[in-house]
Protein backbone atom coordinates (compact mmCIF):
# COMPACT_ATOMS: atom_id res chain seq x y z
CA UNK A 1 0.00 0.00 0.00
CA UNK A 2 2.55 2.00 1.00
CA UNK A 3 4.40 1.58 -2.35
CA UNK A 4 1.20 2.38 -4.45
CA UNK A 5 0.60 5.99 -2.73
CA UNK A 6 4.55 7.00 -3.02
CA UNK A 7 4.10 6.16 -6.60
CA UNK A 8 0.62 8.39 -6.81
CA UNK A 9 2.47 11.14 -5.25
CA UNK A 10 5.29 11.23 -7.61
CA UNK A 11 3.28 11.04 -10.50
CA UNK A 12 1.66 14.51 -9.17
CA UNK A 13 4.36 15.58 -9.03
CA UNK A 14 5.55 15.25 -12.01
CA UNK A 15 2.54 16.36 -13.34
CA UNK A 16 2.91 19.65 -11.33
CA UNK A 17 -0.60 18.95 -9.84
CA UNK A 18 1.22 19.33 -6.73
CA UNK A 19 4.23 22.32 -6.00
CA UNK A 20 5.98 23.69 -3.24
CA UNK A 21 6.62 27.04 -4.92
CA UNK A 22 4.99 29.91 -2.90
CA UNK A 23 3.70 32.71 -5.05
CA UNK A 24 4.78 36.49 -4.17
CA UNK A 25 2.16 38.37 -1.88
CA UNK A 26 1.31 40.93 -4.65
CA UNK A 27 -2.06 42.63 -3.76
CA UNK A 28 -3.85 45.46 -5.96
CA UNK A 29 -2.69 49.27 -4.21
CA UNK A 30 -3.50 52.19 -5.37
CA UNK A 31 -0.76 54.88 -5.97
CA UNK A 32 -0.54 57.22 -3.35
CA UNK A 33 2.02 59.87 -2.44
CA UNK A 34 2.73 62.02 0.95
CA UNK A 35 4.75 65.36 0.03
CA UNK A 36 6.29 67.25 2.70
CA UNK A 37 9.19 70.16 2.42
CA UNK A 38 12.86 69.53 2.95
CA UNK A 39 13.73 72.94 4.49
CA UNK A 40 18.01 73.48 4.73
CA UNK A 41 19.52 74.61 7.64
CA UNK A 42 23.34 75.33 8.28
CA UNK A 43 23.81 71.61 9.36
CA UNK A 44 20.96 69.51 8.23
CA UNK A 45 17.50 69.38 7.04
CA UNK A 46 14.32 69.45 8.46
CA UNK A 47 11.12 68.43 7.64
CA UNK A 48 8.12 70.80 6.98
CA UNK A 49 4.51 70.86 5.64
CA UNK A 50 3.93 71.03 2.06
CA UNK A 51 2.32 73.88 0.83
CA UNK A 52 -1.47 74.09 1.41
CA UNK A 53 -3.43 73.35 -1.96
CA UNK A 54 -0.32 73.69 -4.38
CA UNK A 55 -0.65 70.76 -6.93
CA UNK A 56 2.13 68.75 -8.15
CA UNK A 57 2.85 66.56 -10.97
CA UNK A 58 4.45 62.89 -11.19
CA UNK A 59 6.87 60.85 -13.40
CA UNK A 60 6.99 57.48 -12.84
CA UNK A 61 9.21 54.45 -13.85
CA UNK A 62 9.56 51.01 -13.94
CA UNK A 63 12.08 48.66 -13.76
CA UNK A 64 12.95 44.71 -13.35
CA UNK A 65 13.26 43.32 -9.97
CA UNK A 66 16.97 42.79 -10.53
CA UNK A 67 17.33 46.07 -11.73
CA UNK A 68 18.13 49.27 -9.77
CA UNK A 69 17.56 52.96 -10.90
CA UNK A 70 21.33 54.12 -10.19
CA UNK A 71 22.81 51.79 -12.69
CA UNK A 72 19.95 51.27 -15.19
CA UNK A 73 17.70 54.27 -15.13
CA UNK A 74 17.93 54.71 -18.62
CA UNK A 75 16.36 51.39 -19.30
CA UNK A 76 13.48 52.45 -17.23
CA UNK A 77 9.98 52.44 -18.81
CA UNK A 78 7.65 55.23 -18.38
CA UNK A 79 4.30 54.20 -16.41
CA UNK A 80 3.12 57.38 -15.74
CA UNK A 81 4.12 61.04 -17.16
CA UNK A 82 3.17 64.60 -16.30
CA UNK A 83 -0.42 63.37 -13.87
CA UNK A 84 -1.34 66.00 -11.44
CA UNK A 85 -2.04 64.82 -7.74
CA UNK A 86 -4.74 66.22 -5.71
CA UNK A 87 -4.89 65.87 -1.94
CA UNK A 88 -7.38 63.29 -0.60
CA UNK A 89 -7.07 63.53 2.69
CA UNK A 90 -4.68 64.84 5.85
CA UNK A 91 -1.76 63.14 4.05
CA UNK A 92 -2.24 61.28 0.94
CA UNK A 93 -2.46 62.85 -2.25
CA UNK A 94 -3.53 60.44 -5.33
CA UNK A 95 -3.57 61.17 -9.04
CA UNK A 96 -6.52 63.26 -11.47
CA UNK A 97 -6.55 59.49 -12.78
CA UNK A 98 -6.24 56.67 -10.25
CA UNK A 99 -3.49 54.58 -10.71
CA UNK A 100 -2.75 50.78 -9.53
CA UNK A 101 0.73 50.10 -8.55
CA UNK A 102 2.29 48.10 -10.90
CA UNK A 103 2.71 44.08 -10.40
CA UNK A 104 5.37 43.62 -7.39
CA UNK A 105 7.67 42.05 -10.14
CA UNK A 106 8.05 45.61 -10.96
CA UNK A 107 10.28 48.59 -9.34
CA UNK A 108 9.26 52.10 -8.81
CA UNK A 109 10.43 55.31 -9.12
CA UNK A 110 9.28 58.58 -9.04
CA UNK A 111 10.28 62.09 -9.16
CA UNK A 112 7.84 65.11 -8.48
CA UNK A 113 7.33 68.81 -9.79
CA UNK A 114 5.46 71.65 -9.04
CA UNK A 115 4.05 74.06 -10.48
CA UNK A 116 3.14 71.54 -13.33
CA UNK A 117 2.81 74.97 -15.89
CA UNK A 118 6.44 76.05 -14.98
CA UNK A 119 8.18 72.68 -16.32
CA UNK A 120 8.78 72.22 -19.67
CA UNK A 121 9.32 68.01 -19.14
CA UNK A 122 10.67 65.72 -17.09
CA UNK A 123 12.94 62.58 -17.75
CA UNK A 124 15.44 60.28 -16.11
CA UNK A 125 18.84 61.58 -17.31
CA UNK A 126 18.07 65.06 -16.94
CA UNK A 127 15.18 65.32 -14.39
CA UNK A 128 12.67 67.99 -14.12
CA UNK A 129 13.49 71.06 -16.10
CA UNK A 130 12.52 74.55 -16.57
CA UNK A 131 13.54 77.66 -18.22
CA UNK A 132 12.60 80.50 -15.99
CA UNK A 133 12.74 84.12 -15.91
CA UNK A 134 11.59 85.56 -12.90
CA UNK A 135 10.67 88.91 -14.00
CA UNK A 136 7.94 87.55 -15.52
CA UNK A 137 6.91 85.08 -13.04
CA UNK A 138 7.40 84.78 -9.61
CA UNK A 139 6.19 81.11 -8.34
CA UNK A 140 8.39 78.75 -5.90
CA UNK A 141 9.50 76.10 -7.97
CA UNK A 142 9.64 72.59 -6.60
CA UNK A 143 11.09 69.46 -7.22
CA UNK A 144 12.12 65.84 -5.79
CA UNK A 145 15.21 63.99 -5.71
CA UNK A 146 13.97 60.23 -7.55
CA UNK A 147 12.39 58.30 -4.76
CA UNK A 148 13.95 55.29 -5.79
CA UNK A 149 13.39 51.04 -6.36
CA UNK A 150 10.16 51.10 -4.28
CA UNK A 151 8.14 48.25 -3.83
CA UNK A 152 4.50 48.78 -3.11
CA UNK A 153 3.88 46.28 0.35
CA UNK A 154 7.37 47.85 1.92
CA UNK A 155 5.64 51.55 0.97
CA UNK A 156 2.25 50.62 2.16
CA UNK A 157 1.19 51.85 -1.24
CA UNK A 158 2.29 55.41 -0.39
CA UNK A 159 5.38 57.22 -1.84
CA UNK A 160 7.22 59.48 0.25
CA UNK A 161 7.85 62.83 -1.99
CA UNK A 162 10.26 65.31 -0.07
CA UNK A 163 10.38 68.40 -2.22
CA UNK A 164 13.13 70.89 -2.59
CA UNK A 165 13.01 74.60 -3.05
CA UNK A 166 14.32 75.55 -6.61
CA UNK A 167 14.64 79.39 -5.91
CA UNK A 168 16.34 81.62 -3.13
CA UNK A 169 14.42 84.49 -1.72
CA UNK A 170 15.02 88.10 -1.32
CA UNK A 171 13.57 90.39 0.71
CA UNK A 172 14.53 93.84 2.14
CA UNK A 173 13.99 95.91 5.13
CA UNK A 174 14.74 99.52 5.83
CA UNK A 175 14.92 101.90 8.96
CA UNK A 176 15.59 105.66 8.74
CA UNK A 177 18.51 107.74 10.28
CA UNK A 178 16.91 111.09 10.99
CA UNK A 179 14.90 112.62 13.45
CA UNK A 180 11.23 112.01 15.13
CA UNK A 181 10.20 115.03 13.47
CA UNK A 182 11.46 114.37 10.08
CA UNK A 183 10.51 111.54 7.83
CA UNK A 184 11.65 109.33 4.97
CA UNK A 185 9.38 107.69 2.49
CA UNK A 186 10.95 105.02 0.06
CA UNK A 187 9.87 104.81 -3.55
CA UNK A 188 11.95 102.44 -5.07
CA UNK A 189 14.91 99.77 -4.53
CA UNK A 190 16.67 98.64 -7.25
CA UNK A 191 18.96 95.76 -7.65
CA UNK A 192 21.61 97.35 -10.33
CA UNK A 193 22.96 93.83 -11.94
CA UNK A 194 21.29 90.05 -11.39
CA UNK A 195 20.50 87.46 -13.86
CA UNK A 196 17.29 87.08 -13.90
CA UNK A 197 17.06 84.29 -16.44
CA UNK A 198 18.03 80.75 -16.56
CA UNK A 199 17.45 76.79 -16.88
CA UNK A 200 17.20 74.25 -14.38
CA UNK A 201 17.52 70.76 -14.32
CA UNK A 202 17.49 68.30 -11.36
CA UNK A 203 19.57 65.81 -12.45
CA UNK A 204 22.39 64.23 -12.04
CA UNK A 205 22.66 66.85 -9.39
CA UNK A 206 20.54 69.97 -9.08
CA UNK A 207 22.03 72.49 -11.38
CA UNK A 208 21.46 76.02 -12.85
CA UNK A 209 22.67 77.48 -16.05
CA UNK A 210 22.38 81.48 -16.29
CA UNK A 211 22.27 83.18 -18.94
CA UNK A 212 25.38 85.75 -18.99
CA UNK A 213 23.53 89.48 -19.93
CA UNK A 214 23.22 91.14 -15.77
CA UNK A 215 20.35 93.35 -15.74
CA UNK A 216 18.70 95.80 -13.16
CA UNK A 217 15.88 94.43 -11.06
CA UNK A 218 13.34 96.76 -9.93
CA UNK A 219 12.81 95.38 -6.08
CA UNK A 220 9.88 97.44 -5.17
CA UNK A 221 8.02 100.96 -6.45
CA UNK A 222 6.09 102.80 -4.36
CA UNK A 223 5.72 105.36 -1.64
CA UNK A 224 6.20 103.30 1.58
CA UNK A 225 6.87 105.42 5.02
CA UNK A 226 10.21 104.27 7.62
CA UNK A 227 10.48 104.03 10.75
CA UNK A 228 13.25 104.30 13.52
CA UNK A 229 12.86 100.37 12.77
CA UNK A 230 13.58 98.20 10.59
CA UNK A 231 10.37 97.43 8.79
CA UNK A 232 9.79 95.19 5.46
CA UNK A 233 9.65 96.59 2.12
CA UNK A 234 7.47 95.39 -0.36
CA UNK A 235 7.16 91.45 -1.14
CA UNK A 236 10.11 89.02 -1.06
CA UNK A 237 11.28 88.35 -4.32
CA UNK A 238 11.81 84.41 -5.65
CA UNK A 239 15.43 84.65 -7.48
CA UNK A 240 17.47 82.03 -9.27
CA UNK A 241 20.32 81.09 -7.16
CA UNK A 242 23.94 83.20 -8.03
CA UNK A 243 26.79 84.73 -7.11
CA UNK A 244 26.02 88.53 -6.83
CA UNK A 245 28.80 91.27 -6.72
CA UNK A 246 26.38 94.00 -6.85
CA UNK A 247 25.43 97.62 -5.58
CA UNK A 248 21.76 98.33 -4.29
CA UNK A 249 20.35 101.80 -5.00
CA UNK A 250 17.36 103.21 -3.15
CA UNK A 251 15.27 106.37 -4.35
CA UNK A 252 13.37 107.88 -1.20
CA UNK A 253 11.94 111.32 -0.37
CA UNK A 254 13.16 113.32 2.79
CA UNK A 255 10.86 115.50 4.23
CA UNK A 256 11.54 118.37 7.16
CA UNK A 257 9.24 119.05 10.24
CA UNK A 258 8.19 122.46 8.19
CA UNK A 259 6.84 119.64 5.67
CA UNK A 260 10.16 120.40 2.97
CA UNK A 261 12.06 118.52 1.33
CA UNK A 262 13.71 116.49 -1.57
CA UNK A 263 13.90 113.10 -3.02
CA UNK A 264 17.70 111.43 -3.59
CA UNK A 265 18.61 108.10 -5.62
CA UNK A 266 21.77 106.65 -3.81
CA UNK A 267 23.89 103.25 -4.18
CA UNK A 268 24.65 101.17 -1.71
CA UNK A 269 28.47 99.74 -1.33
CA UNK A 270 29.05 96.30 -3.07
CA UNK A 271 26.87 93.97 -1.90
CA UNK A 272 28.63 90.47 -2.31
CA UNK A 273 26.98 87.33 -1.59
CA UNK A 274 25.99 83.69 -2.31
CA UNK A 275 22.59 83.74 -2.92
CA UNK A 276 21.62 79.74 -2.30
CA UNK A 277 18.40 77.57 -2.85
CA UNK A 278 15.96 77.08 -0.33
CA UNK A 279 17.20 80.00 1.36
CA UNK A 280 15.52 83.58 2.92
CA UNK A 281 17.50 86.30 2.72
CA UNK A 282 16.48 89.47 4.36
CA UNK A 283 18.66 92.67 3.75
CA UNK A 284 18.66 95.77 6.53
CA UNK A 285 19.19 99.00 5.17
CA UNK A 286 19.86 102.46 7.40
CA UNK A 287 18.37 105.44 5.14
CA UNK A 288 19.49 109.00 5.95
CA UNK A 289 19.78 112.37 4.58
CA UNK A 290 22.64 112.17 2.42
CA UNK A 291 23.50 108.00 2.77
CA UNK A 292 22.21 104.49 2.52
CA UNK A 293 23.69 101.44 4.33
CA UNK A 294 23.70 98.18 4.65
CA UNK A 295 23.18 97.14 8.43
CA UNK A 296 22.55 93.29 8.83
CA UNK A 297 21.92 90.53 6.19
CA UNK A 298 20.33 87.89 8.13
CA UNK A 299 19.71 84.09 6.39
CA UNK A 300 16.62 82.44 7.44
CA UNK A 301 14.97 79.41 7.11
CA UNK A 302 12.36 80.14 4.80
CA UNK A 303 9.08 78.51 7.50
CA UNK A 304 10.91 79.90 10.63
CA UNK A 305 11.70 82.68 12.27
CA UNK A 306 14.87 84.37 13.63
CA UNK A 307 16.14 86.88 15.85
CA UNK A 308 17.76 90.36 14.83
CA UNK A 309 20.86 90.32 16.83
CA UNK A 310 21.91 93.97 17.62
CA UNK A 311 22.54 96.32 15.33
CA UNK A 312 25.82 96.39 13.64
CA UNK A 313 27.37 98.61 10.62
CA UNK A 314 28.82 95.83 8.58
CA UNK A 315 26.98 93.17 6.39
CA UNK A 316 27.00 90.45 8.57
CA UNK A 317 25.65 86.64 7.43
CA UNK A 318 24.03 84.70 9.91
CA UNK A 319 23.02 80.97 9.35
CA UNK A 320 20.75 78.80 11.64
């Protein structure tokens, strides 16, 4: 007997009725994504909130199980291209058109944009990329590093999209050097040579290329009153990242307690700095009679706060 069932089990066996491969847990997900901001600080990052109701778009690739993005993303295959994600709840955001995740046989990757309108494509060598020219517009562009060889169980079906700030921001603030009963009203603050246009890619690394003409930025125009303190002049401005070597110069009105007066355009010295993505820079200027000056350039993270430390007469640069 015994010898007639081993021969009925190997016979199933060879028949394949019977196996002892296990098949892959591979259940149907649908393709969700959690962005947040990676904010720069001197040392490190942190983690913020992504910006309220700003939509983003999605690339996504595929690749084999034994393949990985660093060494074979140009074999990847598209599965999804240029689909806008909408929040649908706290902290998930899906797509205008719901997407599965792909079979588990299948690797991930995706890399994120925003605002949709402001890149011109996006693709694995080069990333997302945009020509931009901030005089005529002035929105944050954002982007994500690829979020690499994900598998949709180890995710929990939801992609992790830290976004990076594309742009550095400028912002100015001004206090007067006269007396209480004399008064200074600014009308404009121009920045006498930046680039204002360029193209930006994300990959390999994060990179701009300027174009070479330096022109004159017209900060703010208007006919805004100062104070014994410091107090913020028009909007910051979004700029492309850059070395500037340049002088500031500041048109304002002086007027006398008998209600006299004149208006003066003046130049700052050189002001020479780094200008960096992701970062806030706010510049203090000291208007008088017959000068303007620089008092404090203070670097902020762009979602925090900091403290003015005391005045001082040089450009200083502060970092958290």
């Amino acid at each position: 007997m015994k010898i007639r069932f081993s021969y009925i089990l190997l016979m199933l066996l060879a028949t394949g009725c019977i196996t002892n491969h296990k098949e892959e847990y591979d259940p149907e997900m649908k393709l969700l994504f959690h962005p947040v901001m990676q904010v720069q600080t001197k040392t490190q990052y942190s983690i913020e909130h992504y910006p309220e109701g700003q939509p983003f778009a999605v690339n996504v690739w595929t690749l084999e199980k034994e393949q990985c993005w660093r060494h074979n993303a140009e074999d990847a295959d598209i599965y999804i291209s240029g689909e806008y994600a909408y929040m649908s709840d706290a902290d998930r955001w899906a797509l205008m058109d719901d997407h599965l995740w792909p079979e588990r046989e299948k690797k991930v990757t995706v890399i994120g944009y925003s605002p949709v309108r402001s890149f011109s494509s996006c693709t694995s060598f080069h990333g997302a990329s945009c020509t931009y020219d901030m005089r005529e517009s002035q929105e944050d562009l954002l982007y994500t590093d690829p979020q690499t060889d994900l598998d949709k169980v180890e995710c929990g079906g939801t992609v992790i999209m830290p976004f990076y700030h594309a742009l550095s921001q400028v912002d100015f603030e001004v206090k007067n050097r006269v007396r209480d009963d004399e008064e200074i009203f600014i009308k404009s603050i121009w920045i006498d040579g930046v680039r204002c246009c360029g193209t930006f890619n994300s990959l390999p690394v994060p990179t701009w290329e300027l174009e070479e003409d330096e022109m004159e930025l017209l900060f703010f125009e208007g006919h805004q009153p100062t104070s014994n303190n410091p107090i913020e002049i028009g909007t910051a401005w979004n700029i492309i990242p850059q070395v500037l070597s340049t002088k500031v110069t500041v048109e304002y009105e002086y007027r006398t307690a008998a209600n006299t007066g004149f208006t003066l355009m003046l130049k700052t010295c050189d002001l020479q700095t780094n200008l960096k993505p992701g970062r806030h820079y706010t510049y203090t200027l000291a208007v008088g009679i017959d000068e303007v000056q620089f008092l404090l350039e203070i670097i902020e993270d762009k979602f925090k706060s900091q403290a003015v430390p005391e005045e001082q007469t040089d450009t200083e640069e502060t970092e958290e």
